[in-house]
PDB file of N, CA and C in Angstrom:
ATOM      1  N   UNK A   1      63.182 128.648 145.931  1.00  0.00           N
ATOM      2  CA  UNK A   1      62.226 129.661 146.314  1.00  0.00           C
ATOM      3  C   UNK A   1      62.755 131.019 145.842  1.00  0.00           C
ATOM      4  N   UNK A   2      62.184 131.947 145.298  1.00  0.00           N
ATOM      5  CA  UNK A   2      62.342 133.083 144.981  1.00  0.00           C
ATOM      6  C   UNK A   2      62.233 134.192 145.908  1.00  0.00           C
ATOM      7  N   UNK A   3      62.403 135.443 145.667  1.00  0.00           N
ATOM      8  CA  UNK A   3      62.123 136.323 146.517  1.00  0.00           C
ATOM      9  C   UNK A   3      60.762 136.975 146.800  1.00  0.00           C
ATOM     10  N   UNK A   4      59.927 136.523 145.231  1.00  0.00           N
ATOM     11  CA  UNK A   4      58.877 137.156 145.154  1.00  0.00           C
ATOM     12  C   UNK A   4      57.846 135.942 146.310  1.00  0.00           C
ATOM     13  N   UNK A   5      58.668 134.990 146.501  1.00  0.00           N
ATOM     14  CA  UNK A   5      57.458 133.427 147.175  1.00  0.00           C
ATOM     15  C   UNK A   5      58.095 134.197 148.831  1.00  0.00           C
ATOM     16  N   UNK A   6      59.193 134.757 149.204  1.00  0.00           N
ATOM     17  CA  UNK A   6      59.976 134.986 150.631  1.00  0.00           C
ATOM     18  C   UNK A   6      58.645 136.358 150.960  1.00  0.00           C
ATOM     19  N   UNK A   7      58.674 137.258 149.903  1.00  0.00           N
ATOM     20  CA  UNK A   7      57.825 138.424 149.846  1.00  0.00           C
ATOM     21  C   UNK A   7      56.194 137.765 150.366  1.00  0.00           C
ATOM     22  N   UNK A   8      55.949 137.185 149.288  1.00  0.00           N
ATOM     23  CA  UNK A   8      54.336 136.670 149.886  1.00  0.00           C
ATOM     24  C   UNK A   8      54.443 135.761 151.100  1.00  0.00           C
ATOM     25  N   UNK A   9      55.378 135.123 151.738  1.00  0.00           N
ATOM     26  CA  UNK A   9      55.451 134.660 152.992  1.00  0.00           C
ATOM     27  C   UNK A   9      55.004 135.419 153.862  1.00  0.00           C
ATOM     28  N   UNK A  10      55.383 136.925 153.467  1.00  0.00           N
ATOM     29  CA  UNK A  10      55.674 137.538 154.943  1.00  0.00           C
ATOM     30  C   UNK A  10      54.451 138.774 155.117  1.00  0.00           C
ATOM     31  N   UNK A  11      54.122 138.741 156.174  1.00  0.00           N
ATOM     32  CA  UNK A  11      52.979 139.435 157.119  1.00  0.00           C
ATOM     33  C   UNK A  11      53.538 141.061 157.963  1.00  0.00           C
ATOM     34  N   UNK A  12      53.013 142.311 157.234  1.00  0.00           N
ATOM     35  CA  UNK A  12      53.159 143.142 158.056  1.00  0.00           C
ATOM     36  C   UNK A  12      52.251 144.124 158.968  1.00  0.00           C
ATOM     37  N   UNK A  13      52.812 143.903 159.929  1.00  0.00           N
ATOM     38  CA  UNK A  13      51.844 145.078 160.946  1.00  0.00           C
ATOM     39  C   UNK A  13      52.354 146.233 160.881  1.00  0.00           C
ATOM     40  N   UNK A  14      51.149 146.838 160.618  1.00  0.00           N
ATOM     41  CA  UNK A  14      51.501 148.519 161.400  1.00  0.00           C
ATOM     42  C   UNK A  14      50.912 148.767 162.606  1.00  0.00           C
ATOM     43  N   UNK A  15      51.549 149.343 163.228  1.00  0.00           N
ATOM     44  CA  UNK A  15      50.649 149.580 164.392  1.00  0.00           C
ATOM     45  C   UNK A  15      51.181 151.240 165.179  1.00  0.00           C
ATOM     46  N   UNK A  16      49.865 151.704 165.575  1.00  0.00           N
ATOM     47  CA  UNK A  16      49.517 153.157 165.495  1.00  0.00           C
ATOM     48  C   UNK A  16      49.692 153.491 167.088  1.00  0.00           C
ATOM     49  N   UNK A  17      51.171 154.319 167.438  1.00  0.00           N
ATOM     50  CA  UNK A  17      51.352 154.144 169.102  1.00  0.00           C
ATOM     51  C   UNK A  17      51.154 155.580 169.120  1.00  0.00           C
ATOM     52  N   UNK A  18      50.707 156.518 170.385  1.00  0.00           N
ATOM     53  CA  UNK A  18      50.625 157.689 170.917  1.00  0.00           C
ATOM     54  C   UNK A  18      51.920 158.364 171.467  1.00  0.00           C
ATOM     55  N   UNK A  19      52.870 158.998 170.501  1.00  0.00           N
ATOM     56  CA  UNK A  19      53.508 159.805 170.795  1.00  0.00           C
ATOM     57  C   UNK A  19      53.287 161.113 171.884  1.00  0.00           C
ATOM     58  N   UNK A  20      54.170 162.334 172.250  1.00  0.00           N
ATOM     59  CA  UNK A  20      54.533 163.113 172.872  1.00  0.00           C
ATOM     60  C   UNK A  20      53.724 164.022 172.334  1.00  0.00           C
ATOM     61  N   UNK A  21      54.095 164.271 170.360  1.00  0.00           N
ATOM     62  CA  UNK A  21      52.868 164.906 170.151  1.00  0.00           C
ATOM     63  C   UNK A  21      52.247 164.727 168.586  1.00  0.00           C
ATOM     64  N   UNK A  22      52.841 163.288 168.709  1.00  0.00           N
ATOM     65  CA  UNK A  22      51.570 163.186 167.365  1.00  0.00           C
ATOM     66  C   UNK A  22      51.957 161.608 167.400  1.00  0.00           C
ATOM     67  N   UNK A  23      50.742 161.031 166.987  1.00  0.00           N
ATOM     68  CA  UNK A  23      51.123 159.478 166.502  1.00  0.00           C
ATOM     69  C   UNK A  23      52.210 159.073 165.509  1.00  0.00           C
ATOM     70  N   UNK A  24      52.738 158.199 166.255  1.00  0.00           N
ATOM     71  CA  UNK A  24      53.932 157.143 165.768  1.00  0.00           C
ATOM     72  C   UNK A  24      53.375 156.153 165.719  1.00  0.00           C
ATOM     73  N   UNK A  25      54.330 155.434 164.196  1.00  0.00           N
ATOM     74  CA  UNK A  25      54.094 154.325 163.657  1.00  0.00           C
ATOM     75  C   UNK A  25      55.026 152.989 163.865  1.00  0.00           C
ATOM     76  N   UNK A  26      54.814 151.947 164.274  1.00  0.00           N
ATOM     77  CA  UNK A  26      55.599 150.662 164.260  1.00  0.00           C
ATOM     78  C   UNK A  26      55.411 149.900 162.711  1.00  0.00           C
ATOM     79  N   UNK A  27      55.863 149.414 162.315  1.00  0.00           N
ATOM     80  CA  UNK A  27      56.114 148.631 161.274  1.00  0.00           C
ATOM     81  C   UNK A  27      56.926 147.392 161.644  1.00  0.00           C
ATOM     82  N   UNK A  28      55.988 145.966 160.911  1.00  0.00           N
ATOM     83  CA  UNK A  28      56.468 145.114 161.542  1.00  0.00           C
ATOM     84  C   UNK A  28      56.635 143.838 160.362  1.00  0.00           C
ATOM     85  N   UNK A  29      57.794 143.286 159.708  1.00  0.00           N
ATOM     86  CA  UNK A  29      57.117 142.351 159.036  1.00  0.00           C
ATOM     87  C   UNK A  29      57.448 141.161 159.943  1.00  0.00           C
ATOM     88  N   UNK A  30      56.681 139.676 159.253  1.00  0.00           N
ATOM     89  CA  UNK A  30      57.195 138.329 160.195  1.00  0.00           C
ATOM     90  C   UNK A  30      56.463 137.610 159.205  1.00  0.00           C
ATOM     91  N   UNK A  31      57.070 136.391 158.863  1.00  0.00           N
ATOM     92  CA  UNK A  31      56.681 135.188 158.516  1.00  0.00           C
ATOM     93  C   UNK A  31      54.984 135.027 158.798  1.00  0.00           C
ATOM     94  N   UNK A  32      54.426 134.420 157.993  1.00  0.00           N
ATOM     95  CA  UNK A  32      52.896 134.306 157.530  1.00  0.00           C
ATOM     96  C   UNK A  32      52.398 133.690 159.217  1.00  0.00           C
ATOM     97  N   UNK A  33      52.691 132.591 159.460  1.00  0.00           N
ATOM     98  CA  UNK A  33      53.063 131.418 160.394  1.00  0.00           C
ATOM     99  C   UNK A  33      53.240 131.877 161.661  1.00  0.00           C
ATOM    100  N   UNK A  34      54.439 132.978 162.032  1.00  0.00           N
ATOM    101  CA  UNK A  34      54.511 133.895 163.286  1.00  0.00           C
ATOM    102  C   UNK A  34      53.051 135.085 163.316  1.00  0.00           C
ATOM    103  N   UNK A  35      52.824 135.314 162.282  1.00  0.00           N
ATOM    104  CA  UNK A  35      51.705 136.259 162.436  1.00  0.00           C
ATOM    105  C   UNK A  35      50.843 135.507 162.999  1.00  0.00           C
ATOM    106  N   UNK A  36      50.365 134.529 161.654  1.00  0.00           N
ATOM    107  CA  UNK A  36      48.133 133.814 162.475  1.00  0.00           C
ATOM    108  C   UNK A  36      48.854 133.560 164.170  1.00  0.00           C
ATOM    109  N   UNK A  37      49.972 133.019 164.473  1.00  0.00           N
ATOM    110  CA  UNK A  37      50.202 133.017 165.726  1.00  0.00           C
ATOM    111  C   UNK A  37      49.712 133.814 166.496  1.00  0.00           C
ATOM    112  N   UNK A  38      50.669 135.057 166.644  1.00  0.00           N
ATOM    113  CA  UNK A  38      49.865 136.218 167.477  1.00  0.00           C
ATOM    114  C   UNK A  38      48.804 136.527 167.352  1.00  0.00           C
ATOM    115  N   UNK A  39      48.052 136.894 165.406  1.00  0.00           N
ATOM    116  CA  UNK A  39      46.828 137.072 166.157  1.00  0.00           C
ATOM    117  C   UNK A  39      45.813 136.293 166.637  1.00  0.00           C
ATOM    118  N   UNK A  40      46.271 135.296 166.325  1.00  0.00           N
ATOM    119  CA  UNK A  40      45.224 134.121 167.356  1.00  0.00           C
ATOM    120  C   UNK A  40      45.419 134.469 169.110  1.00  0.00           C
ATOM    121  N   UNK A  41      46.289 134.368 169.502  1.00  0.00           N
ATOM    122  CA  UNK A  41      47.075 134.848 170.865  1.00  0.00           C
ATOM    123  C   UNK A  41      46.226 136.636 170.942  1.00  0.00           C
ATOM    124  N   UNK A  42      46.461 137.423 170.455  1.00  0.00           N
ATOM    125  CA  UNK A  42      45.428 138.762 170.840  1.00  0.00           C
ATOM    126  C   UNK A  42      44.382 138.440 170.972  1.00  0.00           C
ATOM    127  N   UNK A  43      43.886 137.560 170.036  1.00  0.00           N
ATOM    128  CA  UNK A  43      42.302 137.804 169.749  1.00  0.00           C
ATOM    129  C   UNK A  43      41.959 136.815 171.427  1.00  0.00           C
ATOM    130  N   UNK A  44      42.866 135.894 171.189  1.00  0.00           N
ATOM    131  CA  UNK A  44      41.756 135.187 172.416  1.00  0.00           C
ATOM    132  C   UNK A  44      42.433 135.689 173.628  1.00  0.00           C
ATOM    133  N   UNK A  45      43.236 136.652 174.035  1.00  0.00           N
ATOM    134  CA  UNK A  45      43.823 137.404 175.081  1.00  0.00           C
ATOM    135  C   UNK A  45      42.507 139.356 175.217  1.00  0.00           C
ATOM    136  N   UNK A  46      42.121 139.605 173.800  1.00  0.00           N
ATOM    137  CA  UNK A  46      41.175 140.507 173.969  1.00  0.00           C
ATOM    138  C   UNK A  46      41.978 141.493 173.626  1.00  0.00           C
ATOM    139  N   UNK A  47      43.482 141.208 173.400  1.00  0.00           N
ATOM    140  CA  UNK A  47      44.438 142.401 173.136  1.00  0.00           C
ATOM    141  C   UNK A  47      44.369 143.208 171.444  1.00  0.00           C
ATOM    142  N   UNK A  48      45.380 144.156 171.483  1.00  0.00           N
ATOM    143  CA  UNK A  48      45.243 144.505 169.874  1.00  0.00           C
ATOM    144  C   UNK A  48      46.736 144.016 169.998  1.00  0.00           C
ATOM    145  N   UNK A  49      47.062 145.248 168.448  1.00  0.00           N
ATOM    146  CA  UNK A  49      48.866 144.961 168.960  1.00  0.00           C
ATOM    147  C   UNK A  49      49.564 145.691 169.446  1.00  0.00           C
ATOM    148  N   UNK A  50      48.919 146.948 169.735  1.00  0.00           N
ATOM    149  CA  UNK A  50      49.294 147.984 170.381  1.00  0.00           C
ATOM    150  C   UNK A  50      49.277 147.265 172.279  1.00  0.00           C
ATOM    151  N   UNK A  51      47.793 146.642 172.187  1.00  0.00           N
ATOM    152  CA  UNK A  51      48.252 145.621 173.321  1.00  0.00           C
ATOM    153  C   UNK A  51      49.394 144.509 173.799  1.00  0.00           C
ATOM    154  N   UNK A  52      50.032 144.245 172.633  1.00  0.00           N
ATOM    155  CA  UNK A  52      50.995 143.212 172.752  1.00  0.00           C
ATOM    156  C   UNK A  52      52.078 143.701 173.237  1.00  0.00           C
ATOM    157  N   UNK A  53      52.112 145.062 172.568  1.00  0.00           N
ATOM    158  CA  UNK A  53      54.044 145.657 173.293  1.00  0.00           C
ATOM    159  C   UNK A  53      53.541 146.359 173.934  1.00  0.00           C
ATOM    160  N   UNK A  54      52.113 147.079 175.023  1.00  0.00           N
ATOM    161  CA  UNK A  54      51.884 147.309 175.854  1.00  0.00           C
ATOM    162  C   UNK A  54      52.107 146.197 177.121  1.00  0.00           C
ATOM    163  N   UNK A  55      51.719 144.775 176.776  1.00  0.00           N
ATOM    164  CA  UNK A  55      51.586 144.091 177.786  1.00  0.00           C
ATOM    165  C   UNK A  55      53.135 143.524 178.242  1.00  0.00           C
ATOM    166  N   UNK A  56      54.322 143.797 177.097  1.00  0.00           N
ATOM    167  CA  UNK A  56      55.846 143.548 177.122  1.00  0.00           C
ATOM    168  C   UNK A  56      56.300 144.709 177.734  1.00  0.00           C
ATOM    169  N   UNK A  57      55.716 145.723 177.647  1.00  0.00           N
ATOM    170  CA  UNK A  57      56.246 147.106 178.939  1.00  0.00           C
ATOM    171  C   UNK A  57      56.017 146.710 179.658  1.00  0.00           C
ATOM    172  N   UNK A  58      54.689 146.557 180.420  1.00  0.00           N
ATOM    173  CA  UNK A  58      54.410 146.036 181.880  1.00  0.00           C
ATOM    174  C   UNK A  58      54.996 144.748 182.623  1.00  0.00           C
ATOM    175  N   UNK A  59      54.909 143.514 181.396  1.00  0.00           N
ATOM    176  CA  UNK A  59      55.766 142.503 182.023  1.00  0.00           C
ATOM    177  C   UNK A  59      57.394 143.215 182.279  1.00  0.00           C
ATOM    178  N   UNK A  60      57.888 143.976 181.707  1.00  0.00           N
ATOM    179  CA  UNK A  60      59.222 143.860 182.248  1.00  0.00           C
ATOM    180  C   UNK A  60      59.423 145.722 183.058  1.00  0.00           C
ATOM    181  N   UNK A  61      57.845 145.555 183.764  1.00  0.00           N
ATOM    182  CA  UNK A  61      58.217 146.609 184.765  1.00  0.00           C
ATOM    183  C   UNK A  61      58.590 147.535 184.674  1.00  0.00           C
ATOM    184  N   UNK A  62      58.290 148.089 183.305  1.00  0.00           N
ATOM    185  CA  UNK A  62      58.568 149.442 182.859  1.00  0.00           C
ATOM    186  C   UNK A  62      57.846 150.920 182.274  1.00  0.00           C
ATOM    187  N   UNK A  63      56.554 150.418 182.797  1.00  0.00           N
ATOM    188  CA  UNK A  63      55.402 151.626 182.378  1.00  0.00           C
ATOM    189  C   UNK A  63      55.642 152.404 183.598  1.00  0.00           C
ATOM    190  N   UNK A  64      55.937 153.609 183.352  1.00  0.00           N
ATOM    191  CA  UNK A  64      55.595 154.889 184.630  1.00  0.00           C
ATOM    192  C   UNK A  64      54.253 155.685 184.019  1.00  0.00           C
ATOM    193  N   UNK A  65      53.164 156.007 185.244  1.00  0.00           N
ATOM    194  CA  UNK A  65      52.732 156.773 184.465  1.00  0.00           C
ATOM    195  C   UNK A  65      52.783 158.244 183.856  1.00  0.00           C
ATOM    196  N   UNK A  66      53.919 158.544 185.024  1.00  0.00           N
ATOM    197  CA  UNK A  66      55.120 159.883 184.387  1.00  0.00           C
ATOM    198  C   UNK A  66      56.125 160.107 183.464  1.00  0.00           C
ATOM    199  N   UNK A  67      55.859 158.778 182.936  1.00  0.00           N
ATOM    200  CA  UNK A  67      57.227 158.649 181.824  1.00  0.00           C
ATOM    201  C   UNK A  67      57.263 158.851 180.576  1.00  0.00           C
ATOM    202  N   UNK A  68      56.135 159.682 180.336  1.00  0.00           N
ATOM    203  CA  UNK A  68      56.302 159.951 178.669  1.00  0.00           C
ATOM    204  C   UNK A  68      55.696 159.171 177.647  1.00  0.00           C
ATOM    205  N   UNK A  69      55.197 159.568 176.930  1.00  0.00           N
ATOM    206  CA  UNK A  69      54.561 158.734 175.628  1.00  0.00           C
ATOM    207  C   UNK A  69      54.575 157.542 175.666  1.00  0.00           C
ATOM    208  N   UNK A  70      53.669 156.981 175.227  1.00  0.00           N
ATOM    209  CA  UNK A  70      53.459 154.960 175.176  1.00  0.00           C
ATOM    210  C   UNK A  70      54.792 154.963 174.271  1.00  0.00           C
ATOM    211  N   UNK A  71      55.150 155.712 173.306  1.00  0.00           N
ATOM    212  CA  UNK A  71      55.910 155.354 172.063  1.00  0.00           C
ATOM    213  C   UNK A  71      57.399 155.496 173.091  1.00  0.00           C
ATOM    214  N   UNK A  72      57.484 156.632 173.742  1.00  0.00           N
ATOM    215  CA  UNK A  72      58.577 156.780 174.245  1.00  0.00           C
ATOM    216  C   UNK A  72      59.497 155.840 175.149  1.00  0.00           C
ATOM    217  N   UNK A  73      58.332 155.307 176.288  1.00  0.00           N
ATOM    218  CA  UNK A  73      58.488 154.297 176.950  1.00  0.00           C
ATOM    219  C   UNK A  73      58.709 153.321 176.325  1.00  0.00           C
ATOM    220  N   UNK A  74      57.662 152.542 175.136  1.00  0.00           N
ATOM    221  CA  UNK A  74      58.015 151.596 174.780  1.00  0.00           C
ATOM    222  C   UNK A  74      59.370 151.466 173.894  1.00  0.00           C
ATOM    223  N   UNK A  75      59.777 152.139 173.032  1.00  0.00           N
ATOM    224  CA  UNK A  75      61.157 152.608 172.511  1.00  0.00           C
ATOM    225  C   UNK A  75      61.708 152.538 173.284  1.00  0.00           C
ATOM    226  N   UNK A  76      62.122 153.169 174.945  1.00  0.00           N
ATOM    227  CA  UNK A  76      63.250 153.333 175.604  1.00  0.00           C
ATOM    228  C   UNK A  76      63.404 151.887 175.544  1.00  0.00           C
ATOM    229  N   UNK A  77      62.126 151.194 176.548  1.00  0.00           N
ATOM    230  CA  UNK A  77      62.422 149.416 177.290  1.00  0.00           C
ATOM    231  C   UNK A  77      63.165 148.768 176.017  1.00  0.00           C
ATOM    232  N   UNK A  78      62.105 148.820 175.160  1.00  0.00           N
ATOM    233  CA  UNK A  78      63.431 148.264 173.535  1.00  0.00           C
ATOM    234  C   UNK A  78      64.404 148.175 173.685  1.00  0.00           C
ATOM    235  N   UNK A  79      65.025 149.587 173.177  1.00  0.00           N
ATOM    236  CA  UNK A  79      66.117 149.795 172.996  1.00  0.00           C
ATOM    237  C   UNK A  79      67.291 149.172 174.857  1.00  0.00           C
ATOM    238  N   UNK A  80      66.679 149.149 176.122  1.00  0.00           N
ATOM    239  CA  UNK A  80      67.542 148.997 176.909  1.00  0.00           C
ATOM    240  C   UNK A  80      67.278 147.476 177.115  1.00  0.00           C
ATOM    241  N   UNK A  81      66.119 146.529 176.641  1.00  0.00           N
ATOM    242  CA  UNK A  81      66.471 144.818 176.534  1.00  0.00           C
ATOM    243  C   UNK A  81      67.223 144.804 175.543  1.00  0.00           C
ATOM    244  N   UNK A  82      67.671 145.572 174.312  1.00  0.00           N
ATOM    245  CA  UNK A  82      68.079 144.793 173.134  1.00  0.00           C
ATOM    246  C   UNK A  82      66.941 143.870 172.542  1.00  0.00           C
ATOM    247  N   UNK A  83      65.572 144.333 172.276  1.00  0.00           N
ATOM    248  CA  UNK A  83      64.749 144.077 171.592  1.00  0.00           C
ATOM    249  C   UNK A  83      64.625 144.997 170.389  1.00  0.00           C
ATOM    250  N   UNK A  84      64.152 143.702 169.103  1.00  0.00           N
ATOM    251  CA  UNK A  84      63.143 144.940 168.221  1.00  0.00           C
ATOM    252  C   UNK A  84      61.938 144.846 168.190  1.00  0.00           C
ATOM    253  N   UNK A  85      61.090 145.718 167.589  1.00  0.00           N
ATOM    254  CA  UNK A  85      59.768 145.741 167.726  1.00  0.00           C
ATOM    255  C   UNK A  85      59.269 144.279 167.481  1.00  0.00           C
ATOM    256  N   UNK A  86      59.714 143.569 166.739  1.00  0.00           N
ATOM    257  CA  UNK A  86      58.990 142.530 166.696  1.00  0.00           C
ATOM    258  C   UNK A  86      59.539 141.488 167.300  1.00  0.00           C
ATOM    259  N   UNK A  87      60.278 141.499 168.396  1.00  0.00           N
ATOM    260  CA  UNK A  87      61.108 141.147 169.561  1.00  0.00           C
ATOM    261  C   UNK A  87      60.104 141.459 170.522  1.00  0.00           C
ATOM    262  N   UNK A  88      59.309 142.600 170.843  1.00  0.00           N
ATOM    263  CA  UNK A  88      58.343 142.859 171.584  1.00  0.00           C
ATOM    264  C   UNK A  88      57.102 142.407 171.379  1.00  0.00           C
ATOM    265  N   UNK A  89      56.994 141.936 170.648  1.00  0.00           N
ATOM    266  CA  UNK A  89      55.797 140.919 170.079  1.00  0.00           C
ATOM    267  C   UNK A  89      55.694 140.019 170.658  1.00  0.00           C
ATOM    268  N   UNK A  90      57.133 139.606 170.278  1.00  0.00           N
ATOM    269  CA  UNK A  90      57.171 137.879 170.583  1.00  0.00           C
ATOM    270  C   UNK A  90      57.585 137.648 172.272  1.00  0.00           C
ATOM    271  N   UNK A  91      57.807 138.319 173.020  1.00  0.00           N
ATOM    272  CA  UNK A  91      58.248 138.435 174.294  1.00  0.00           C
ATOM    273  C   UNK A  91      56.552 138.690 174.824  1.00  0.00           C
ATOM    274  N   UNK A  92      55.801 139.309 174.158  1.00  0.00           N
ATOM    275  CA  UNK A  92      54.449 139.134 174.925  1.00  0.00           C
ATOM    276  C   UNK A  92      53.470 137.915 174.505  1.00  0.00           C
ATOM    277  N   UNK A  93      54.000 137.472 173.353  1.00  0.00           N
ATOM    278  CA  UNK A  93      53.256 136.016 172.922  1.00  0.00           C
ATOM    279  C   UNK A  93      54.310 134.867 173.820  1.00  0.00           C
ATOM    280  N   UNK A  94      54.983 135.073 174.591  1.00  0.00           N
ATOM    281  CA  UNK A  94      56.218 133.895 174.802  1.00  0.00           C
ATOM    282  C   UNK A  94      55.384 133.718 176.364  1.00  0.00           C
ATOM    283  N   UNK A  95      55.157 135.444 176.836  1.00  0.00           N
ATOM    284  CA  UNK A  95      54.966 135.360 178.426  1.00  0.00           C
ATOM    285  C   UNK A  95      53.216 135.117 178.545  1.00  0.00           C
ATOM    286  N   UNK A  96      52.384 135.338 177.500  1.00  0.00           N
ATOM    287  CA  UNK A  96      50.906 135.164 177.389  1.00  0.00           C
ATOM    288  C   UNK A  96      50.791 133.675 177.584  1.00  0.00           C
ATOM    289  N   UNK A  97      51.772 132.882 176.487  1.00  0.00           N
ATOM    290  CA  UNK A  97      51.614 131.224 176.199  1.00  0.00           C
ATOM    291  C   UNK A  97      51.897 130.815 177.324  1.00  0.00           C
ATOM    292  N   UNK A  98      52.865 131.252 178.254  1.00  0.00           N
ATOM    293  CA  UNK A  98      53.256 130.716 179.531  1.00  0.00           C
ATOM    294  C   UNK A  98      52.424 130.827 180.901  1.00  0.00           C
ATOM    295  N   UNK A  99      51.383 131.731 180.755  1.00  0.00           N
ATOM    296  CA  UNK A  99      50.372 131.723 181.887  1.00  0.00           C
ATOM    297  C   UNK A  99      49.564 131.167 181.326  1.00  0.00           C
TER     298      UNK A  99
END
């Protein structure tokens, strides 16, 4: 397999979060295979993907609504599970599949 066949494997999201004071961007790549996953999982959850690492803040009890930017919050919880963004993906497709 080449790099150019590893390249067309792979699936990226952007996704457009509400900063402090201007929109921030996530960037996400993943395997073709992990993607139709999730978005099959949003679509029939009603979520986007801004919903997905919204719904991985709340599962792990960490939205205030005093706490600063969606981007901020969601960055902090990140960074203090030792997740990456697309760690937060998959932590809301892991806990969606499980209810």
């Amino acid at each position: 397999m080449t790099s150019t066949d590893n390249e067309d494997d792979l699936k990226s999201v952007n996704i457009e979060v509400p900063g402090a004071e201007k929109k921030r961007y996530v960037s996400v790549d993943m395997p073709r295979d992990q993607y139709e996953r999730l978005d099959e999982l949003k679509s029939r959850n009603g979520l986007t993907w801004r919903g997905l690492l919204m719904h991985t803040l709340r599962s792990l009890g960490s939205l205030e609504p005093d706490g600063g930017s969606q981007y901020e919050q969601l960055n902090e919880t990140r960074q203090r599970h030792g997740f990456t963004w697309k760690g937060m993906l998959l932590y809301a497709a892991r806990d969606l599949e499980d209810n």
